[in-house]
Protein backbone atom coordinates (compact mmCIF):
# COMPACT_ATOMS: atom_id res chain seq x y z
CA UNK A 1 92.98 75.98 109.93
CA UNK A 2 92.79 74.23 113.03
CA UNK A 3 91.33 70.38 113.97
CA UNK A 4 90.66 69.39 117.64
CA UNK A 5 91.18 65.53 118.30
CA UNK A 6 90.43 63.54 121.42
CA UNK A 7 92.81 61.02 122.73
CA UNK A 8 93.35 57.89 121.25
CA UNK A 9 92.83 58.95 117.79
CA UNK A 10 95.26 57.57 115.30
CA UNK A 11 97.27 59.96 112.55
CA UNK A 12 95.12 57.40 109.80
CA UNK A 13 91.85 58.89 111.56
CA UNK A 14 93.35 62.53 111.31
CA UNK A 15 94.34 62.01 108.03
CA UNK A 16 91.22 60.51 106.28
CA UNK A 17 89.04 63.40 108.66
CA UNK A 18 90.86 66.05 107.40
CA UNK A 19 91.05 64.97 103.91
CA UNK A 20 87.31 64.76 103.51
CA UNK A 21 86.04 67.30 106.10
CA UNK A 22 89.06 70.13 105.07
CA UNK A 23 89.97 68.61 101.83
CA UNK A 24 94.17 69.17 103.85
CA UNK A 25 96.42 66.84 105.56
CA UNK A 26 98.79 68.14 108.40
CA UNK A 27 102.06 69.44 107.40
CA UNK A 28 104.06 66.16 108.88
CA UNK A 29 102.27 62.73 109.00
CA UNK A 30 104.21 60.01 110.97
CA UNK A 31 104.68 57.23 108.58
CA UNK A 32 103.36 54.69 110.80
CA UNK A 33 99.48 55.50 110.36
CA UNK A 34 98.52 53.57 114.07
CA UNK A 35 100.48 55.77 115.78
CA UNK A 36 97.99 58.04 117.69
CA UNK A 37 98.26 61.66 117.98
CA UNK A 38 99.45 62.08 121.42
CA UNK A 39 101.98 59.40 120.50
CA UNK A 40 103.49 61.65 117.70
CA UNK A 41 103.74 64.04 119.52
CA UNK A 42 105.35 63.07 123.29
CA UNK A 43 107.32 60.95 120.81
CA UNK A 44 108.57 63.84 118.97
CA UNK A 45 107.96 62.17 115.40
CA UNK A 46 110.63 62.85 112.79
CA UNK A 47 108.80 62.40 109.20
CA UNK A 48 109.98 62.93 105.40
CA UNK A 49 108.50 66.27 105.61
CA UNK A 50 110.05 67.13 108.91
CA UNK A 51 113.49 68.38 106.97
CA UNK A 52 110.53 71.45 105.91
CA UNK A 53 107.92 71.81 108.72
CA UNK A 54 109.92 70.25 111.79
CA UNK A 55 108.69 67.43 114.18
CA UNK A 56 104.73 66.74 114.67
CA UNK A 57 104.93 68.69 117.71
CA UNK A 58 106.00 71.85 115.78
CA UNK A 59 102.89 71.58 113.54
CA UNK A 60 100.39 71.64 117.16
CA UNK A 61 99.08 75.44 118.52
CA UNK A 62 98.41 73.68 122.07
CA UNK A 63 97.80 71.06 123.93
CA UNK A 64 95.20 69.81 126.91
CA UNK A 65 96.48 67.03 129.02
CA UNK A 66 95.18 65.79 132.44
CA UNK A 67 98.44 65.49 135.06
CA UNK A 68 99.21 62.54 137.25
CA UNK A 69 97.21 64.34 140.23
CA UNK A 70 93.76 64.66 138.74
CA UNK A 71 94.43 68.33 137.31
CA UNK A 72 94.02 69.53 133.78
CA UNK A 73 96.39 71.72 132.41
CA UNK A 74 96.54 73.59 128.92
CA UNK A 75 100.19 74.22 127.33
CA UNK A 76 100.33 76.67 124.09
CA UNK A 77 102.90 77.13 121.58
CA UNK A 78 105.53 78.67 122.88
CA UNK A 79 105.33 78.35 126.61
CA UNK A 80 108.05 76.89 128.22
């Protein structure tokens, strides 16, 4: 299964979505429920189920981000 978010949303947000939209949770939850999604993951977040399903950031197929100079990029599992 796969969930788009938009920036600013917080893991608590994902979480309680998820739940009752997909009746799931991701695989690794930060602990701290305000931290956002984009925080977990350019803060590579180490959870209690990380020791099974690695960081955050290992649990995300890709990733849209607008750079410094205006221009939007998309990065995919994988590239380097």
């Amino acid at each position: 299964r796969l969930v788009v978010c938009q920036a600013k949303v917080t893991m608590e947000e994902l979480v309680r979505y998820t739940l009752k939209f997909h009746r799931m949770i991701p695989k690794v939850v930060a602990e701290f429920r305000n931290i956002t999604v984009g925080g977990a993951i350019s803060g590579a977040a180490l959870e209690s189920t990380s020791h099974l399903y690695g960081q955050f950031m290992d649990t995300v197929s890709w990733v849209k981000a607008q750079r410094g100079d205006g221009e939007i990029v998309t990065t995919y599992k994988g590239d380097s």
